[in-house]
C-alpha atoms as a PDB file:
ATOM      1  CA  UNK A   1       0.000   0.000   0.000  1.00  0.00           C
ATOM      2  CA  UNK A   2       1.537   3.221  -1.176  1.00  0.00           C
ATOM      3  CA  UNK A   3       2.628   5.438   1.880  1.00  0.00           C
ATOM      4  CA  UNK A   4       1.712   3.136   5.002  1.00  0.00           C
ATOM      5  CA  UNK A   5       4.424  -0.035   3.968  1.00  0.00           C
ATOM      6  CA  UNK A   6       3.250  -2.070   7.422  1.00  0.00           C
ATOM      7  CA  UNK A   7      -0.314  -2.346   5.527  1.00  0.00           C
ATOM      8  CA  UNK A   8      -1.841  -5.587   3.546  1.00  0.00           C
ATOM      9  CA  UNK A   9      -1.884  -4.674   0.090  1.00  0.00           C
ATOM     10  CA  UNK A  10      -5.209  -4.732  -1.035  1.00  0.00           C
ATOM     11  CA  UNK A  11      -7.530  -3.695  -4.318  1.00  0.00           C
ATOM     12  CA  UNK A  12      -9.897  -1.319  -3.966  1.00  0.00           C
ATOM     13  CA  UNK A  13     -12.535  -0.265  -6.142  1.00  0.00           C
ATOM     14  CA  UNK A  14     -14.442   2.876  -6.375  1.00  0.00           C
ATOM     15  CA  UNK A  15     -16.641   2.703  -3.557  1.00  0.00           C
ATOM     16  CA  UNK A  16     -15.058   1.182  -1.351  1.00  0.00           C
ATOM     17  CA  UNK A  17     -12.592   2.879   1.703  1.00  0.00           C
ATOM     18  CA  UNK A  18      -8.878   2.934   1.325  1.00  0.00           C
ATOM     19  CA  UNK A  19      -6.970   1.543   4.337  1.00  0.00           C
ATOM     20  CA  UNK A  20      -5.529   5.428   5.334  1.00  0.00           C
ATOM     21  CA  UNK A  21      -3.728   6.649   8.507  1.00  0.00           C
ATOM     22  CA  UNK A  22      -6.653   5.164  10.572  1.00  0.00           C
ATOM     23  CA  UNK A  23      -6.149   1.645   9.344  1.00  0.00           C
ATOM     24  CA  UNK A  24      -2.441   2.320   9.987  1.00  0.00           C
ATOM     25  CA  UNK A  25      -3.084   3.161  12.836  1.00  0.00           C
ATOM     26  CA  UNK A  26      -5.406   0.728  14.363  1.00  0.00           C
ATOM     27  CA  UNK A  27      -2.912  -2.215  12.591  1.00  0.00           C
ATOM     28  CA  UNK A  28      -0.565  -1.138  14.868  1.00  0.00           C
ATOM     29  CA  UNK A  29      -2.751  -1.547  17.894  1.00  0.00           C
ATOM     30  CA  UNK A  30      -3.949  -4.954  16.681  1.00  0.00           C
ATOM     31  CA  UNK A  31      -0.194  -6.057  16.827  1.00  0.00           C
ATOM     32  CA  UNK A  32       0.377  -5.448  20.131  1.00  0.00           C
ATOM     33  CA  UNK A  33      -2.537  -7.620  20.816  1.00  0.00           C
ATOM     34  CA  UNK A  34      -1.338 -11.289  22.570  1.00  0.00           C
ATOM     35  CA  UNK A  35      -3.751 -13.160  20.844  1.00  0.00           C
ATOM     36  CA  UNK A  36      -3.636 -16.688  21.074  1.00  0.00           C
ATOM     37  CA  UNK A  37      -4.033 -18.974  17.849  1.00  0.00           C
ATOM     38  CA  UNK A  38      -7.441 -19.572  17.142  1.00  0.00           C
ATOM     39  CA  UNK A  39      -9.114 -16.380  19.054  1.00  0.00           C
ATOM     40  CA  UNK A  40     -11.951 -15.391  17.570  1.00  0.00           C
ATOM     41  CA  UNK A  41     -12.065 -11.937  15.972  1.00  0.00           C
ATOM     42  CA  UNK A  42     -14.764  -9.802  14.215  1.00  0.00           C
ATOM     43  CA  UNK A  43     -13.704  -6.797  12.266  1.00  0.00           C
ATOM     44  CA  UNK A  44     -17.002  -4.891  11.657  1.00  0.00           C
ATOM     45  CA  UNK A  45     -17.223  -2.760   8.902  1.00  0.00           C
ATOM     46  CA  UNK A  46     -14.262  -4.234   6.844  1.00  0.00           C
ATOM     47  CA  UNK A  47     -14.361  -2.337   3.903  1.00  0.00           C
ATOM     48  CA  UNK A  48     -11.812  -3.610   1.662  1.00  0.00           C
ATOM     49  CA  UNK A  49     -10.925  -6.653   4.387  1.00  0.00           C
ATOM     50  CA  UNK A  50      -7.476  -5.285   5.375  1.00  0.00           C
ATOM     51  CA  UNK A  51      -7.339  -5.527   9.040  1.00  0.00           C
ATOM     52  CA  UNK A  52      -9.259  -8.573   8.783  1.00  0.00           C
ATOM     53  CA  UNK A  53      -6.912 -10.380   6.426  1.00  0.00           C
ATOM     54  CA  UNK A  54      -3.876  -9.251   8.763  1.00  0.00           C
ATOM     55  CA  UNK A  55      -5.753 -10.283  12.115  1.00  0.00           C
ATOM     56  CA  UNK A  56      -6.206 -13.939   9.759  1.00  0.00           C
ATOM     57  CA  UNK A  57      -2.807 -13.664   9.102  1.00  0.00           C
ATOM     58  CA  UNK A  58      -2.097 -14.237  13.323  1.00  0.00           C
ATOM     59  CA  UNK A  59      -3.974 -17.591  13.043  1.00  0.00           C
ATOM     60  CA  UNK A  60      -6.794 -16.358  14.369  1.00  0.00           C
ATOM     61  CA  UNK A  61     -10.871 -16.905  13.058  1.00  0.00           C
ATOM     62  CA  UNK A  62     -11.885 -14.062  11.819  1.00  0.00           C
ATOM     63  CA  UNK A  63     -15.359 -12.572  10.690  1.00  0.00           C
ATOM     64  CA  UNK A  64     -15.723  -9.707   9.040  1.00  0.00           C
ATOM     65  CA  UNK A  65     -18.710  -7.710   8.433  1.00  0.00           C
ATOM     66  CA  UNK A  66     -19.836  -4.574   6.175  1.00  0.00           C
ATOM     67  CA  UNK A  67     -23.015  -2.940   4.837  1.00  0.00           C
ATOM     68  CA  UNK A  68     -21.840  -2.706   1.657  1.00  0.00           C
ATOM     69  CA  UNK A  69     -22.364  -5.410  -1.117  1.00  0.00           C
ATOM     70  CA  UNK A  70     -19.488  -3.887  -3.213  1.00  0.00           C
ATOM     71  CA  UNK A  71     -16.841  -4.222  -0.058  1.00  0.00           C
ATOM     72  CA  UNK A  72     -17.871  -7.690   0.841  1.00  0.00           C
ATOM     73  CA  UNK A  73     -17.655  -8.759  -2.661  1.00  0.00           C
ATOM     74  CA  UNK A  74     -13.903  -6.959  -2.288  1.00  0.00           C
ATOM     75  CA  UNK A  75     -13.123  -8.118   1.033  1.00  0.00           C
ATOM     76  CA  UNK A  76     -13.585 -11.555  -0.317  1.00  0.00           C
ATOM     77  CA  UNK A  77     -11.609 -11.100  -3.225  1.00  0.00           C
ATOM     78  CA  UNK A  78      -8.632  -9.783  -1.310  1.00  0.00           C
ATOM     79  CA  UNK A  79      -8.807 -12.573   1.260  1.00  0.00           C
ATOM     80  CA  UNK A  80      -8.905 -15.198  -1.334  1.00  0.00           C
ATOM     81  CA  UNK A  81      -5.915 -13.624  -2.983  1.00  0.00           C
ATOM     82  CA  UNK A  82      -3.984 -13.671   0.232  1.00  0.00           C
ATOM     83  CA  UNK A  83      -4.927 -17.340   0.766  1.00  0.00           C
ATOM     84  CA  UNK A  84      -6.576 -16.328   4.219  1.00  0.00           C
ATOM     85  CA  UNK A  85      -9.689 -17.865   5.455  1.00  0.00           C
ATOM     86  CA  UNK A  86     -12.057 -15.087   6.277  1.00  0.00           C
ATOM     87  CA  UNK A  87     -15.893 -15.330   6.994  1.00  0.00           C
ATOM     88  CA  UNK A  88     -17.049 -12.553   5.405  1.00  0.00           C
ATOM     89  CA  UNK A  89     -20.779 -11.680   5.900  1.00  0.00           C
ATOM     90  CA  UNK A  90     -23.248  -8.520   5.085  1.00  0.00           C
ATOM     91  CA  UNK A  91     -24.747  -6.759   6.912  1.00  0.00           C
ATOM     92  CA  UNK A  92     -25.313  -3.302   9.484  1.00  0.00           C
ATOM     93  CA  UNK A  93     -22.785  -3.511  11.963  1.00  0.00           C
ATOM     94  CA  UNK A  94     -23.478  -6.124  14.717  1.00  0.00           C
ATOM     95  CA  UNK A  95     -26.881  -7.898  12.526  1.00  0.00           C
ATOM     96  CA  UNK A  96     -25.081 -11.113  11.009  1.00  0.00           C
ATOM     97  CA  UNK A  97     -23.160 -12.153  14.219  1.00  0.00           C
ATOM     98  CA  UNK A  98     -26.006 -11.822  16.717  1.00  0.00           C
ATOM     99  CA  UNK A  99     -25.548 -14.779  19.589  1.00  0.00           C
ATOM    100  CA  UNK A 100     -21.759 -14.903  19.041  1.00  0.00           C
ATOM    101  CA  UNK A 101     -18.759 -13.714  21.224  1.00  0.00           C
ATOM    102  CA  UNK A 102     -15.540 -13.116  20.423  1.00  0.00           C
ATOM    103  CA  UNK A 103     -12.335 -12.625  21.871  1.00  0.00           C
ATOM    104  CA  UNK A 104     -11.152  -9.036  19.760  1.00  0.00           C
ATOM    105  CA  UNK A 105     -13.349  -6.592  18.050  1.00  0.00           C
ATOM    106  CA  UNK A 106     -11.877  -4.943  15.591  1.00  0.00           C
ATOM    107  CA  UNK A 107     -13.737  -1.559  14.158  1.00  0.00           C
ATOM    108  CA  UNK A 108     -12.572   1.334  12.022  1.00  0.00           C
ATOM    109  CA  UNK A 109     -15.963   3.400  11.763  1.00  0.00           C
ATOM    110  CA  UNK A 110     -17.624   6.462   9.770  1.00  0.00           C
ATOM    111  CA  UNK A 111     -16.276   8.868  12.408  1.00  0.00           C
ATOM    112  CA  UNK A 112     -16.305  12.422  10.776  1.00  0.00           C
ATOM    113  CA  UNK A 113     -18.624  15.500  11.556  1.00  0.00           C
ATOM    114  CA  UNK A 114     -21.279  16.010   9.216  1.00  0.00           C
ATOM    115  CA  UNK A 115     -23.258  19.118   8.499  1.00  0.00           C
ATOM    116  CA  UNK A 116     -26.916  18.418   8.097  1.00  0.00           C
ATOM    117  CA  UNK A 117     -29.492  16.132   9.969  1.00  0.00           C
ATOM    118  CA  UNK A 118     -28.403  12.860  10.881  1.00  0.00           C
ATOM    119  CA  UNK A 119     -28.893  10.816   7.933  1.00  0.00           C
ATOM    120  CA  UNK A 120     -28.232   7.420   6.997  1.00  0.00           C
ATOM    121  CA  UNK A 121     -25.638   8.473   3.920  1.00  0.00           C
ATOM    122  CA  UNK A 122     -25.198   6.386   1.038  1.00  0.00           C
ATOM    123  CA  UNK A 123     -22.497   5.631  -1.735  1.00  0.00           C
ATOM    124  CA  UNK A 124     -19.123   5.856  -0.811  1.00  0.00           C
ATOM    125  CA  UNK A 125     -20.001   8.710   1.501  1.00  0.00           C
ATOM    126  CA  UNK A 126     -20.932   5.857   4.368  1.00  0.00           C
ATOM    127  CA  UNK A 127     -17.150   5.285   5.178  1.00  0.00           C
ATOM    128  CA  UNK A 128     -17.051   8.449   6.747  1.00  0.00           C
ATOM    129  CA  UNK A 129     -20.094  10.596   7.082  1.00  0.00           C
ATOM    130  CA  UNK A 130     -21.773   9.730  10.614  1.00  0.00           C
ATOM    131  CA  UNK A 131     -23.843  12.859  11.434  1.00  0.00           C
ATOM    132  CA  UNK A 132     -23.115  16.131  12.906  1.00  0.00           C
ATOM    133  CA  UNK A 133     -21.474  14.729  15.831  1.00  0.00           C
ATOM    134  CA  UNK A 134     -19.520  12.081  14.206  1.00  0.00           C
ATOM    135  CA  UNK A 135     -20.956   9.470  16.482  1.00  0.00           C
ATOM    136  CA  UNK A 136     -24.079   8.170  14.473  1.00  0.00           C
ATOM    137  CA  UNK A 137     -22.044   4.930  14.338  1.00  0.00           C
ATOM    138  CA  UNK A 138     -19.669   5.107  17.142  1.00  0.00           C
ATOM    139  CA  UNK A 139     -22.260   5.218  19.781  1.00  0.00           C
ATOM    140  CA  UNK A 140     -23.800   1.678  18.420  1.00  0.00           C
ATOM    141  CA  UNK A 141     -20.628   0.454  18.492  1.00  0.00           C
ATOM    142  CA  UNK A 142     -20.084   1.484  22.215  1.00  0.00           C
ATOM    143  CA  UNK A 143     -23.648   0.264  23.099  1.00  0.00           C
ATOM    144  CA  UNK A 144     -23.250  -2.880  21.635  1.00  0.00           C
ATOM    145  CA  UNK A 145     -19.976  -4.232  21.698  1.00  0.00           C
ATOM    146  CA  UNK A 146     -19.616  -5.071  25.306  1.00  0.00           C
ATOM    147  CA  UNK A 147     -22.475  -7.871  25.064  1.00  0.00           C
ATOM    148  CA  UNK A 148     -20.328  -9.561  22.018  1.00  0.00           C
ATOM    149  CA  UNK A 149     -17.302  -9.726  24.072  1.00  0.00           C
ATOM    150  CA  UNK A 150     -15.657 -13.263  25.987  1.00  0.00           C
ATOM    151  CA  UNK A 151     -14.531 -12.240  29.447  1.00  0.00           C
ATOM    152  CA  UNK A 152     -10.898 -10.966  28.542  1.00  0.00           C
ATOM    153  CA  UNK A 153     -12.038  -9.925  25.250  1.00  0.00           C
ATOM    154  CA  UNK A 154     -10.939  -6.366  23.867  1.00  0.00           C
ATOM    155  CA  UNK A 155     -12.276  -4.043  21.277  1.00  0.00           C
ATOM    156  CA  UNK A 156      -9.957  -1.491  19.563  1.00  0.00           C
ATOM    157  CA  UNK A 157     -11.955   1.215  17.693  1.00  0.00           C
ATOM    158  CA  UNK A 158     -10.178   3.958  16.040  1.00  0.00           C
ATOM    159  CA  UNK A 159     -11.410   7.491  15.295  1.00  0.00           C
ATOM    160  CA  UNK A 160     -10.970  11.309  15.191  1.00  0.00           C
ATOM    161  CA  UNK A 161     -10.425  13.477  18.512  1.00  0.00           C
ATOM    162  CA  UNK A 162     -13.391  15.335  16.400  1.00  0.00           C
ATOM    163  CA  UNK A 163     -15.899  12.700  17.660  1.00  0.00           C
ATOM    164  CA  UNK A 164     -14.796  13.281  21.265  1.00  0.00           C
ATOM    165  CA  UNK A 165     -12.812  10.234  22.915  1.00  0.00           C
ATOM    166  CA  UNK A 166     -14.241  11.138  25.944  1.00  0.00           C
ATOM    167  CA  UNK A 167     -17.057  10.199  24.873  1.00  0.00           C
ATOM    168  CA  UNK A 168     -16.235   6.732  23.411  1.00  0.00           C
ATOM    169  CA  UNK A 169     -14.118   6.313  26.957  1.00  0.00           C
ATOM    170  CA  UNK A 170     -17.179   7.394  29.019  1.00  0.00           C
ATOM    171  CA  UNK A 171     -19.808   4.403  27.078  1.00  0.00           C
ATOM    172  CA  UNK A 172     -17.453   1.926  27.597  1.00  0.00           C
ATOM    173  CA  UNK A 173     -16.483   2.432  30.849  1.00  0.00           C
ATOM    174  CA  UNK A 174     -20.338   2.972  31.720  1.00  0.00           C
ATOM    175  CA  UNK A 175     -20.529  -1.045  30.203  1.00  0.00           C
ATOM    176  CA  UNK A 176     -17.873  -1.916  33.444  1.00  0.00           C
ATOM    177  CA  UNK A 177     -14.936  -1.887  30.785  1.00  0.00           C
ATOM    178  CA  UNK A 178     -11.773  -0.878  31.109  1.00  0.00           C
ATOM    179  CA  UNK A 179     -11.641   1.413  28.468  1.00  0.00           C
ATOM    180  CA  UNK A 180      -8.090   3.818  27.642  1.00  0.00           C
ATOM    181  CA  UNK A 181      -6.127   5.731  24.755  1.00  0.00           C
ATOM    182  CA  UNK A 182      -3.488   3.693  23.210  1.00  0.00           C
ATOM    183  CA  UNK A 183      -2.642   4.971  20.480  1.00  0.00           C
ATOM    184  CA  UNK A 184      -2.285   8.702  18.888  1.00  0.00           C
ATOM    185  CA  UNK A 185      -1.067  10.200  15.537  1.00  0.00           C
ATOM    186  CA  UNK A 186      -1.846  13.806  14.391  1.00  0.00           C
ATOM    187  CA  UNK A 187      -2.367  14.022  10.483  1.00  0.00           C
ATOM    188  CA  UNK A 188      -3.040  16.902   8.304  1.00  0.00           C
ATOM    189  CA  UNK A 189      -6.769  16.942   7.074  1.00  0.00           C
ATOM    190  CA  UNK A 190      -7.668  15.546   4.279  1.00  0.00           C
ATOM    191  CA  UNK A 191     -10.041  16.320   1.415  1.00  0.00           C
ATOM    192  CA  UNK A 192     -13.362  15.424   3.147  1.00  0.00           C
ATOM    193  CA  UNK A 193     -12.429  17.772   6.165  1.00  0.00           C
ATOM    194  CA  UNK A 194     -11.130  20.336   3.896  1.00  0.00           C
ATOM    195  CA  UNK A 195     -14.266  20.493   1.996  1.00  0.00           C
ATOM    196  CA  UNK A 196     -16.271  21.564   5.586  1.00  0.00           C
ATOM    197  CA  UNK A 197     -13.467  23.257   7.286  1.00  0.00           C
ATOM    198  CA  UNK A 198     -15.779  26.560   7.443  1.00  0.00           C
ATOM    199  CA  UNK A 199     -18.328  24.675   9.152  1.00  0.00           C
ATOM    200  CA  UNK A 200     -16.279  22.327  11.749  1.00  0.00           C
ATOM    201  CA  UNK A 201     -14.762  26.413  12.823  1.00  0.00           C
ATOM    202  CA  UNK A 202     -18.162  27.616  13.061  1.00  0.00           C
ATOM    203  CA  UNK A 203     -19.372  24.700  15.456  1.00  0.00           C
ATOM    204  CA  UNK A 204     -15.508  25.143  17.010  1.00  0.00           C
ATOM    205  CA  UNK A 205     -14.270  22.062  16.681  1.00  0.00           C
ATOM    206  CA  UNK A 206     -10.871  23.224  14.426  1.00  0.00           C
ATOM    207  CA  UNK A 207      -9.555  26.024  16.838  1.00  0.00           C
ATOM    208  CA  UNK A 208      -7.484  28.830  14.752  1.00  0.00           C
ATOM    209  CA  UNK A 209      -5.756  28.168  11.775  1.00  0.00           C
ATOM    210  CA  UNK A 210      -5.221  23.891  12.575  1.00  0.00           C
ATOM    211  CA  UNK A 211      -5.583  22.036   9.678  1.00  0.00           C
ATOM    212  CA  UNK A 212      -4.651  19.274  11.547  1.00  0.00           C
ATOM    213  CA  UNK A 213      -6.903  16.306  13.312  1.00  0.00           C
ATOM    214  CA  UNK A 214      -5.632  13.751  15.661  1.00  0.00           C
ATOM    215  CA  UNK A 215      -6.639  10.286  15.580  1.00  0.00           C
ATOM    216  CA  UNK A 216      -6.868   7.817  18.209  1.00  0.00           C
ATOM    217  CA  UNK A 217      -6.831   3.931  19.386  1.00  0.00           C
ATOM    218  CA  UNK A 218      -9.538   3.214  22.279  1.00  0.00           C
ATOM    219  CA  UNK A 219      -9.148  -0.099  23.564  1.00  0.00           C
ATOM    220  CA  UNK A 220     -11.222  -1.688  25.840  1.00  0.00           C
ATOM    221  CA  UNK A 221     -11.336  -4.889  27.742  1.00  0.00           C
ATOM    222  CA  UNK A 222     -13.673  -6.761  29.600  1.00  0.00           C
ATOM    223  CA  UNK A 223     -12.651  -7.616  33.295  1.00  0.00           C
ATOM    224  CA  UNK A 224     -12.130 -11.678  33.650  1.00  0.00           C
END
């Protein structure tokens, strides 16, 4: 992958996200993981099945998930190319594993600030649209995680300091995890945020002249 070497290579067609800084990012925290062979792992909304084909390539089970037809057509693609067994289903979020548990959730969300009611947004729009606060996804995640998790089990979510951590740290906590910041990187923004700088100053969340963001790893554990 061009620009983040510790990345799967992957194709990705029109449509579909492009593993980015966040991916990067939350590969990192998945290798510092001490997963055993064999743990079961979901990585919900997969896109085009990169963290899932490098949590496969640990010898773990692995089940990914996505609303999108076109990236679970890709995500199986790319995990037949690496010669990886993934279970790769469809679906909205949490829907096609209902019952199950797993030992690591993996999830790399629509996190960004959105002007304009909280929609449902379509196209290639849902890998990062998620309503004015940037939460219209994150907060399911938080709420419904926890239940899907073996005692031990963690979930590593990445996403923007624009969708208040806090936030994510206060849910999951609130669920009796033990929920912290890992990981940080601060990246330049990049053409989505440019495109509504002038409205993320007029709500204040861009202070000054920052064209910057900062992104961050929130893992959380259940207590054994």
């Amino acid at each position: 992958m061009p620009g983040y070497p510790g990345l799967v290579k992957t194709l990705v067609p029109p449509g579909v996200y492009t593993p980015q800084e966040d991916t990067d990012l939350l590969v990192g925290a998945l290798r510092d993981e001490p997963l055993p062979d064999g743990a079961d792992v979901l990585d919900v909304g997969t896109g085009s099945g990169a963290l899932a084909i490098e949590a496969a390539r640990r010898g773990t089970r692995v089940t990914a998930v996505d609303v999108s037809w076109r990236a679970v057509c890709t995500a199986r693609l790319n995990a037949r190319l690496a010669r990886l067994p993934v279970r790769i289903r469809h679906g909205n979020l949490f829907a096609p594993v209902r019952g199950q548990s797993f030992d690591l959730i993996l999830a790399n969300p629509p996190y960004v600030p959105t002007p304009g009611t909280d929609h449902v947004p379509r196209g290639a729009a849902r890998s990062w649209d998620a309503g004015r606060d940037g939460r219209l996804v994150l907060d399911r995640i938080c709420r419904e995680a926890p239940a899907l998790l073996r005692p031990g089990g963690v979930l590593l979510v990445v996403h923007s300091s624009l969708s208040c951590p806090d936030r994510t740290l206060a849910h999951l906590r609130g669920s009796g995890l033990k929920a912290s910041v890992t990981r940080r990187r601060v990246i330049p923004f990049g053409p989505v945020l440019r495109s509504r700088e002038g409205w993320l100053r007029e709500r204040s969340l861009v202070a000054g002249r920052d064209q910057k963001e900062e992104l961050v790893v929130v893992r959380a554990e259940v207590p054994v």
